[in-house]
Protein backbone atom coordinates (compact mmCIF):
# COMPACT_ATOMS: atom_id res chain seq x y z
CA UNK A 1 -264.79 -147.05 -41.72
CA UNK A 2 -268.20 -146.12 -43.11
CA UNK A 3 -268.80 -143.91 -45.55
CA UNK A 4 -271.40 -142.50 -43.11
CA UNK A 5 -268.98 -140.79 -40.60
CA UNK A 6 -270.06 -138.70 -38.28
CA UNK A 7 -266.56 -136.28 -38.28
CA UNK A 8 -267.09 -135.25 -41.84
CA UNK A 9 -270.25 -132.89 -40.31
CA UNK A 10 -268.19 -132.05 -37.29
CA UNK A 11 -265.66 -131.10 -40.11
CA UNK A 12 -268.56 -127.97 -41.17
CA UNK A 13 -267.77 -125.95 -37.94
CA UNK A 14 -269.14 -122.55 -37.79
CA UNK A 15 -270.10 -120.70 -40.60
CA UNK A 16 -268.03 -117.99 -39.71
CA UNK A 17 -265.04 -118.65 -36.83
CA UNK A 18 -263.32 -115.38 -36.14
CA UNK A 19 -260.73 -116.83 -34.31
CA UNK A 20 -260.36 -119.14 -36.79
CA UNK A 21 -259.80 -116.50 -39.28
CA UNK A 22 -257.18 -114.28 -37.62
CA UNK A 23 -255.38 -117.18 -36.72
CA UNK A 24 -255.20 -117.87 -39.93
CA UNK A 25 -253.77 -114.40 -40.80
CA UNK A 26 -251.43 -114.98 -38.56
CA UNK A 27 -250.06 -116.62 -41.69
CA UNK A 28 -249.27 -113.55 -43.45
CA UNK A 29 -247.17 -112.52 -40.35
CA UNK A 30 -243.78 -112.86 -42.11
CA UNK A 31 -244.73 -111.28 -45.19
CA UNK A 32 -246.50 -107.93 -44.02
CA UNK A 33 -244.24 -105.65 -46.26
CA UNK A 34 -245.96 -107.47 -49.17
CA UNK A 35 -249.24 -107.61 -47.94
CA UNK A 36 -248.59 -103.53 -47.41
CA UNK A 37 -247.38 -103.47 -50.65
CA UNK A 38 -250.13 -105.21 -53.07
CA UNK A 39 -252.52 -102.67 -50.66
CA UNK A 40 -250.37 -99.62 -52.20
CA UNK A 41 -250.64 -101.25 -55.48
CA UNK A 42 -254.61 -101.93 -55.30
CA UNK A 43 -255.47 -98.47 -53.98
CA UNK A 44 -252.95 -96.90 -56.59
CA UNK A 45 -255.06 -99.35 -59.60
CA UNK A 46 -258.31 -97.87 -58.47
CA UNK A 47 -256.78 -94.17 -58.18
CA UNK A 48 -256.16 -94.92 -62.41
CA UNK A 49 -258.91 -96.36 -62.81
CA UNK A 50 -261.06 -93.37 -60.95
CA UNK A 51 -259.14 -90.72 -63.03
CA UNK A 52 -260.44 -92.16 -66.47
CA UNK A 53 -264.01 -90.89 -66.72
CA UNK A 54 -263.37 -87.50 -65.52
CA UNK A 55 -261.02 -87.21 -68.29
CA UNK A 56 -263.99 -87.74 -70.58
CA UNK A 57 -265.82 -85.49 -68.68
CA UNK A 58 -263.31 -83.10 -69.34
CA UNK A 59 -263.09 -83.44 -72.93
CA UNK A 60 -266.92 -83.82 -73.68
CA UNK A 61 -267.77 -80.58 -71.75
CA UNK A 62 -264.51 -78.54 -72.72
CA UNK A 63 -261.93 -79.63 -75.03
CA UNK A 64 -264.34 -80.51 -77.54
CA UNK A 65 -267.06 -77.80 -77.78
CA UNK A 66 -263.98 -75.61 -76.92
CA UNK A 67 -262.50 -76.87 -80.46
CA UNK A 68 -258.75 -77.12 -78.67
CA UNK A 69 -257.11 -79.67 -79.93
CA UNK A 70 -254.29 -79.61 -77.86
CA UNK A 71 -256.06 -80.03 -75.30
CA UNK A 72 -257.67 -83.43 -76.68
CA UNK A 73 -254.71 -84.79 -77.83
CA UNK A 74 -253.51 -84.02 -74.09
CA UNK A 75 -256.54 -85.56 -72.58
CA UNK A 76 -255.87 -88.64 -75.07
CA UNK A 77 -252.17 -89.21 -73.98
CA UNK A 78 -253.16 -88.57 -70.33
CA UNK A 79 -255.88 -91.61 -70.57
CA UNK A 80 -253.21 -93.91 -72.46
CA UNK A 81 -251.16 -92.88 -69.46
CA UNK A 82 -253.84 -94.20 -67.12
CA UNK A 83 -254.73 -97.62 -68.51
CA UNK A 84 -251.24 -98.42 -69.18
CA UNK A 85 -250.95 -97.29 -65.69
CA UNK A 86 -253.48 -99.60 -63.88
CA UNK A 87 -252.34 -102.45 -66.23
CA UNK A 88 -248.55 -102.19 -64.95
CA UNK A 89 -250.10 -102.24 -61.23
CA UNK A 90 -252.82 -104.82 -62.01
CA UNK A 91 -249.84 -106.91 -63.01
CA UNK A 92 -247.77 -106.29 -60.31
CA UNK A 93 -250.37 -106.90 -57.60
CA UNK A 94 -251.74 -110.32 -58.88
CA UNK A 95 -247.84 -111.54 -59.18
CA UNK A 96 -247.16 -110.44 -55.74
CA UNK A 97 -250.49 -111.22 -54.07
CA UNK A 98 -250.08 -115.05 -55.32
CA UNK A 99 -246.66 -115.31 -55.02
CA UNK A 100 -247.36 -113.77 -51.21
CA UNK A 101 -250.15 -116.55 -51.16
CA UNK A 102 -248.34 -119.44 -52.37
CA UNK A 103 -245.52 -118.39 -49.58
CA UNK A 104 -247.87 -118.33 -46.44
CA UNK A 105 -249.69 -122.23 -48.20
CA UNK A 106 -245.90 -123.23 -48.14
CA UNK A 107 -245.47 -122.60 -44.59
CA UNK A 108 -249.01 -124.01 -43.35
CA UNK A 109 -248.02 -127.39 -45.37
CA UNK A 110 -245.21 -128.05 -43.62
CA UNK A 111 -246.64 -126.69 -40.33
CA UNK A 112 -249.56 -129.27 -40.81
CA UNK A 113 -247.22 -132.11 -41.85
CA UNK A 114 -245.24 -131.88 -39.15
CA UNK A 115 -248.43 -131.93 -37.03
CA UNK A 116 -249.83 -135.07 -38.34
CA UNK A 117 -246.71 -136.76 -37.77
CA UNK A 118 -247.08 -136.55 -34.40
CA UNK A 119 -250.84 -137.19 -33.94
CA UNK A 120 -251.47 -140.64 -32.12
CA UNK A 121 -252.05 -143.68 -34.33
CA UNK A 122 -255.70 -143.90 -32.73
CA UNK A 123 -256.57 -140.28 -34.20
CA UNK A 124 -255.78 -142.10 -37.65
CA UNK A 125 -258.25 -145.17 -36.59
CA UNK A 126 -261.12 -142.97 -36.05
CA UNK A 127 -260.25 -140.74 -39.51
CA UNK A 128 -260.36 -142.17 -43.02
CA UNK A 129 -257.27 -140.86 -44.44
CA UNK A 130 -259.13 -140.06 -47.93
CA UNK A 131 -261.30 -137.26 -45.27
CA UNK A 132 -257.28 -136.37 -44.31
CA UNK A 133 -255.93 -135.79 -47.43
CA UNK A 134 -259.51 -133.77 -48.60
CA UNK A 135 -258.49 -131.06 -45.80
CA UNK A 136 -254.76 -131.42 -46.48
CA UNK A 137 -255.24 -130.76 -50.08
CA UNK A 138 -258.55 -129.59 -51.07
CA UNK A 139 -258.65 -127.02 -47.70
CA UNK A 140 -255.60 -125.72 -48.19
CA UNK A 141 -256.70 -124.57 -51.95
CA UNK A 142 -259.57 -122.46 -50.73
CA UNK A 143 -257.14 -121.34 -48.05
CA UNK A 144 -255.03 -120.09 -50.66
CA UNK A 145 -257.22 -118.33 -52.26
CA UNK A 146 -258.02 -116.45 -49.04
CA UNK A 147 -254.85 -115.61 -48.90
CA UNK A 148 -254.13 -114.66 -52.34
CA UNK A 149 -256.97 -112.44 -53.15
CA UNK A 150 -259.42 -112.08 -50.17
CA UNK A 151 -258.38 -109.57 -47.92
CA UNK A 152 -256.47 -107.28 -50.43
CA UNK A 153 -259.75 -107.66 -52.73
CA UNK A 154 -262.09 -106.81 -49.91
CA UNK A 155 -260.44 -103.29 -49.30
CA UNK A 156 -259.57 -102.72 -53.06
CA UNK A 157 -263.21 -103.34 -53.32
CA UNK A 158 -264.07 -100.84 -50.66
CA UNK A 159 -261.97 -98.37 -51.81
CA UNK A 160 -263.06 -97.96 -55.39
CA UNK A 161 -267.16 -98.01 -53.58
CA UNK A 162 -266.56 -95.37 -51.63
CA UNK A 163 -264.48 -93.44 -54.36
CA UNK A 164 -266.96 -93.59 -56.54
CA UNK A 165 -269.81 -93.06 -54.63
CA UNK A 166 -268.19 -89.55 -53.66
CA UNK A 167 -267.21 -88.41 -57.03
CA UNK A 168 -271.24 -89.71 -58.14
CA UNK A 169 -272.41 -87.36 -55.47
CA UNK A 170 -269.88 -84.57 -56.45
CA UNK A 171 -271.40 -85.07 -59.93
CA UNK A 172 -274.91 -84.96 -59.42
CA UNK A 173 -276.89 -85.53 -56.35
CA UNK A 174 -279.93 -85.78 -57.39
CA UNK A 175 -279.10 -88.71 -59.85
CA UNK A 176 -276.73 -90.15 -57.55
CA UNK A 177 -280.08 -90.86 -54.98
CA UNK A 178 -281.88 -91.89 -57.27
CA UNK A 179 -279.45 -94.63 -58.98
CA UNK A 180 -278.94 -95.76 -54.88
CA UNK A 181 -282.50 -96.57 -55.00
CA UNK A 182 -281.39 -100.06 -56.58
CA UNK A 183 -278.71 -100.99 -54.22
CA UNK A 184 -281.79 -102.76 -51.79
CA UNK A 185 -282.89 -105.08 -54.31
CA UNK A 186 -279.09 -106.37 -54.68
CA UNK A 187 -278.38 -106.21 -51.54
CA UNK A 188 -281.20 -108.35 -51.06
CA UNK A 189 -280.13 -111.03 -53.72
CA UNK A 190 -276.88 -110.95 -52.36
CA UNK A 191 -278.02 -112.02 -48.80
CA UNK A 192 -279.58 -114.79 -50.53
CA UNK A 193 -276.70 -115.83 -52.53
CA UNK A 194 -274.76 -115.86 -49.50
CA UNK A 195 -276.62 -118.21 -47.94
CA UNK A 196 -277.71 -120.03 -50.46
CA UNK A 197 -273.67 -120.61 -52.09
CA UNK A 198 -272.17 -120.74 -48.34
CA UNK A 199 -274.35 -124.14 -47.79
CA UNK A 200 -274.44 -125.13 -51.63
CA UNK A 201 -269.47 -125.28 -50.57
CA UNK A 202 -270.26 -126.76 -47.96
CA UNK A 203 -272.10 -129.33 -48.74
CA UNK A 204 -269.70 -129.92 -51.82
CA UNK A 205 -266.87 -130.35 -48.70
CA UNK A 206 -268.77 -132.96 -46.98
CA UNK A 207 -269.58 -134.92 -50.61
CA UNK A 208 -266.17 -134.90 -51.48
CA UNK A 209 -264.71 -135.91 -47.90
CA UNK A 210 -266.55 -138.33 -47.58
CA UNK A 211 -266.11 -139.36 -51.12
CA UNK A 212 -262.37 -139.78 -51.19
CA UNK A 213 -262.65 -141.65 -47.57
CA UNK A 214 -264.84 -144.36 -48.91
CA UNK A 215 -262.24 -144.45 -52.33
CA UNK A 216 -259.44 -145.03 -50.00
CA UNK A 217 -260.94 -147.33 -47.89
CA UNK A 218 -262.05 -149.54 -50.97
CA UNK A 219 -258.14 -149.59 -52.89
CA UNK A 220 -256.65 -150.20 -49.43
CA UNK A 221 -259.33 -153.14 -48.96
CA UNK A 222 -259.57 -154.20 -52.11
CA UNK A 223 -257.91 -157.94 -52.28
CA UNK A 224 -260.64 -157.91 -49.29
CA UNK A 225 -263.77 -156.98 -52.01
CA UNK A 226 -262.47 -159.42 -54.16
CA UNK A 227 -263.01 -162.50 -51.61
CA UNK A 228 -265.84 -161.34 -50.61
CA UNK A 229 -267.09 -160.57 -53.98
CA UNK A 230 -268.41 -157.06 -53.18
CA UNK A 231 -267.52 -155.47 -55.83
CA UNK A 232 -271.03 -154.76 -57.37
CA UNK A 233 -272.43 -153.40 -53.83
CA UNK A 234 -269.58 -151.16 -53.62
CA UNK A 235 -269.80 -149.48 -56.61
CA UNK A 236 -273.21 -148.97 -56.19
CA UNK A 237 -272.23 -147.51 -53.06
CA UNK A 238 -269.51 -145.05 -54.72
CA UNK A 239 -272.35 -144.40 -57.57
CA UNK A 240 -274.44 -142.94 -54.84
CA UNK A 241 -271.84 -141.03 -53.03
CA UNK A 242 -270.85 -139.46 -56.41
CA UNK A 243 -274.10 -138.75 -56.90
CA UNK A 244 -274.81 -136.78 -53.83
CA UNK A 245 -271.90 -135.04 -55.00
CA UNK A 246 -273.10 -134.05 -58.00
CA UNK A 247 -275.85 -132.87 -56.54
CA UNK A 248 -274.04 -130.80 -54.31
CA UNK A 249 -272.22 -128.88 -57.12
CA UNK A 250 -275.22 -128.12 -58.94
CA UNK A 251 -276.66 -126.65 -56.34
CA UNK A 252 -273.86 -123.85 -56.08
CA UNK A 253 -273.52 -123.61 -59.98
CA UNK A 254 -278.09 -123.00 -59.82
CA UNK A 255 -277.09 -120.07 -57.09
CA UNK A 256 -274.45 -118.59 -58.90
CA UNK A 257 -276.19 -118.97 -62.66
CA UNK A 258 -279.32 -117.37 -60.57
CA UNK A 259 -277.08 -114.23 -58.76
CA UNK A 260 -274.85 -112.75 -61.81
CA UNK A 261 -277.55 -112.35 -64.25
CA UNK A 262 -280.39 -110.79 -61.64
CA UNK A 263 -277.66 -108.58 -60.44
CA UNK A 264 -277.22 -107.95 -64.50
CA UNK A 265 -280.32 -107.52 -64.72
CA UNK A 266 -280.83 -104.84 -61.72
CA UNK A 267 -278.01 -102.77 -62.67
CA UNK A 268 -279.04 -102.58 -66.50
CA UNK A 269 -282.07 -101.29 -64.61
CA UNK A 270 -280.30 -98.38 -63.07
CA UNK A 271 -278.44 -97.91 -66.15
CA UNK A 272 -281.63 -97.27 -68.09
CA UNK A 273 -283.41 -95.21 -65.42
CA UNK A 274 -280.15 -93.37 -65.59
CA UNK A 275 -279.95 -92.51 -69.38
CA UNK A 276 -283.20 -91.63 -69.29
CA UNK A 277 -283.76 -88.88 -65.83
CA UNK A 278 -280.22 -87.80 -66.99
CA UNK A 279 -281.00 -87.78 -70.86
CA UNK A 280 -283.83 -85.32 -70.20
CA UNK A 281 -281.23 -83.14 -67.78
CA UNK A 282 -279.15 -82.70 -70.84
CA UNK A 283 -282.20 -81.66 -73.06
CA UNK A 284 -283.27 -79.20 -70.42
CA UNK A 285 -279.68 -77.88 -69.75
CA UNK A 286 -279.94 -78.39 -66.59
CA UNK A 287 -276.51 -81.30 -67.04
CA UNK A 288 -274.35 -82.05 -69.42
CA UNK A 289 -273.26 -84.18 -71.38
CA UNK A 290 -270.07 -85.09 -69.68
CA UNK A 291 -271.52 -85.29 -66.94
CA UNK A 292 -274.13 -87.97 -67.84
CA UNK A 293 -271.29 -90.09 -69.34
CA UNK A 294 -269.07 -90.03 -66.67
CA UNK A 295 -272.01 -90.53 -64.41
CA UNK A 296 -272.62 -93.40 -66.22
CA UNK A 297 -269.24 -94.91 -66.38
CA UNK A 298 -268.75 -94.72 -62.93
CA UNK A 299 -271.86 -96.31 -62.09
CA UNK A 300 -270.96 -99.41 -64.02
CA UNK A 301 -267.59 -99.56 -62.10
CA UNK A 302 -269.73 -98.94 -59.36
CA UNK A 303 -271.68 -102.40 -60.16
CA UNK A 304 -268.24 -104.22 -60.62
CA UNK A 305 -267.06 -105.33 -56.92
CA UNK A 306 -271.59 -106.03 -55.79
């Protein structure tokens, strides 16, 4: 079959298939008390994590000036407590997220072997089984990782905006406004990104399909090159496929070498703005100290999950 194939862009689908997507959750049926689980365990890592800078808070604007030592040494143990806290659940969530993962690709393998087996020998004609075994293989990789960290990420990510966006109002409102002024220049960049990385995968899915079809095609026709003496041609013709491939990949690695550093970039931005309407509050009295720190940590947290 030709490398030119008209099902590896019928392959592409929708962008977005919501159907697709909760039958694919569908998946996680049989394992729900572990999905419920690493959902405890993520909200429970950003409760720790949440806790940490109002400790400082506490012991820049009290314990400190305060001279109570106890009290530090307190405040000290207590963050220990918390890191070693959201390490032990950080640990527990990535084994049982992957492990949950790994289950849910075990049972889609063998549900999708068993369905090929019975497919008619004409659906093989008209597909290159190097295309197959892309979506057997590759697909079910990026499945996984849908599986293992995508949903449970999404509303771990969630939580820990929304907690700190409270406790950044709770601390200051007026700074809190004015560090939300940056969120429309990321959220633009991000829209972009989106776009731009969403085409840069799939196009890297097409390359590669199409790719390991005309691979397989070639090593199971291969005593046929040789008669015909085609070798030559068809490695130009590989070169080229590769090639668009390539191509492909660099386009998501431009859009993601673009995205992290402006986003850097904008929320350094903030950071500065932030030192320096807050650093003037603290000269004036008007905040202090711990509050401008823990402002400050939080809004870097804040960054993280964008």
């Amino acid at each position: 079959m030709s490398a030119q194939d008209p099902h590896e862009e019928e392959a592409l689908g929708k962008i977005y298939d919501s159907r697709l997507a909760r039958r694919l959750l569908t998946y996680l049926k049989p394992y729900k008390g572990r999905v419920i689980a690493a959902l405890i365990l993520t909200v429970l890592s950003g409760v720790f994590v949440l806790a940490q800078p109002l400790l400082v808070l506490r012991l820049l604007d009290h314990a400190i000036p305060n001279r109570d030592e106890q009290q530090i040494a307190w405040i000290c143990v207590a963050f220990m407590a918390l890191m070693i806290l959201e390490y032990i659940s950080q640990y527990t969530y990535i084994l049982l997220v992957n492990a949950t993962g790994q289950k849910a690709m075990y049972d889609l393998r063998v549900e999708l072997f068993q369905h090929l087996q019975q497919l008619s020998l004409s659906f093989f004609d008209k597909n290159p089984v190097g295309r197959l075994m892309t979506r057997v293989t590759g697909d079910i990789e990026v499945l996984n990782e849908l599986f293992s960290n995508g949903v449970t990420i999404i509303i771990g990510a969630l939580f820990m905006l929304v907690g700190i966006l409270a406790i950044l109002f709770w601390l200051n409102v007026k700074m809190t406004l004015l560090a939300l002024c940056i969120l429309p220049p990321i959220l633009l960049v991000t829209r972009y990104f989106r776009v731009w990385s969403r085409e840069g995968f799939r196009a890297v899915r097409t390359r590669i399909a199409r790719l390991n079809a005309y691979l397989q095609e070639n090593v199971a026709g291969l005593q046929t090159v040789q008669v015909f003496v085609r070798e030559d041609r068809n490695l130009d013709k590989y070169k080229e496929l590769n090639k668009d491939h390539y191509d492909a990949n660099i386009q998501t690695i431009v859009a993601f070498s673009i995205f992290f550093p402006a986003v850097e970039i904008i929320s350094s931005l903030a950071i500065g703005m932030m030192l320096w309407y807050g650093g003037a509050q603290v000269f004036h009295a008007t905040v202090t100290l711990g509050v401008l720190v823990s402002f400050i940590q939080y809004l870097l947290k804040f960054f993280q999950p964008l």
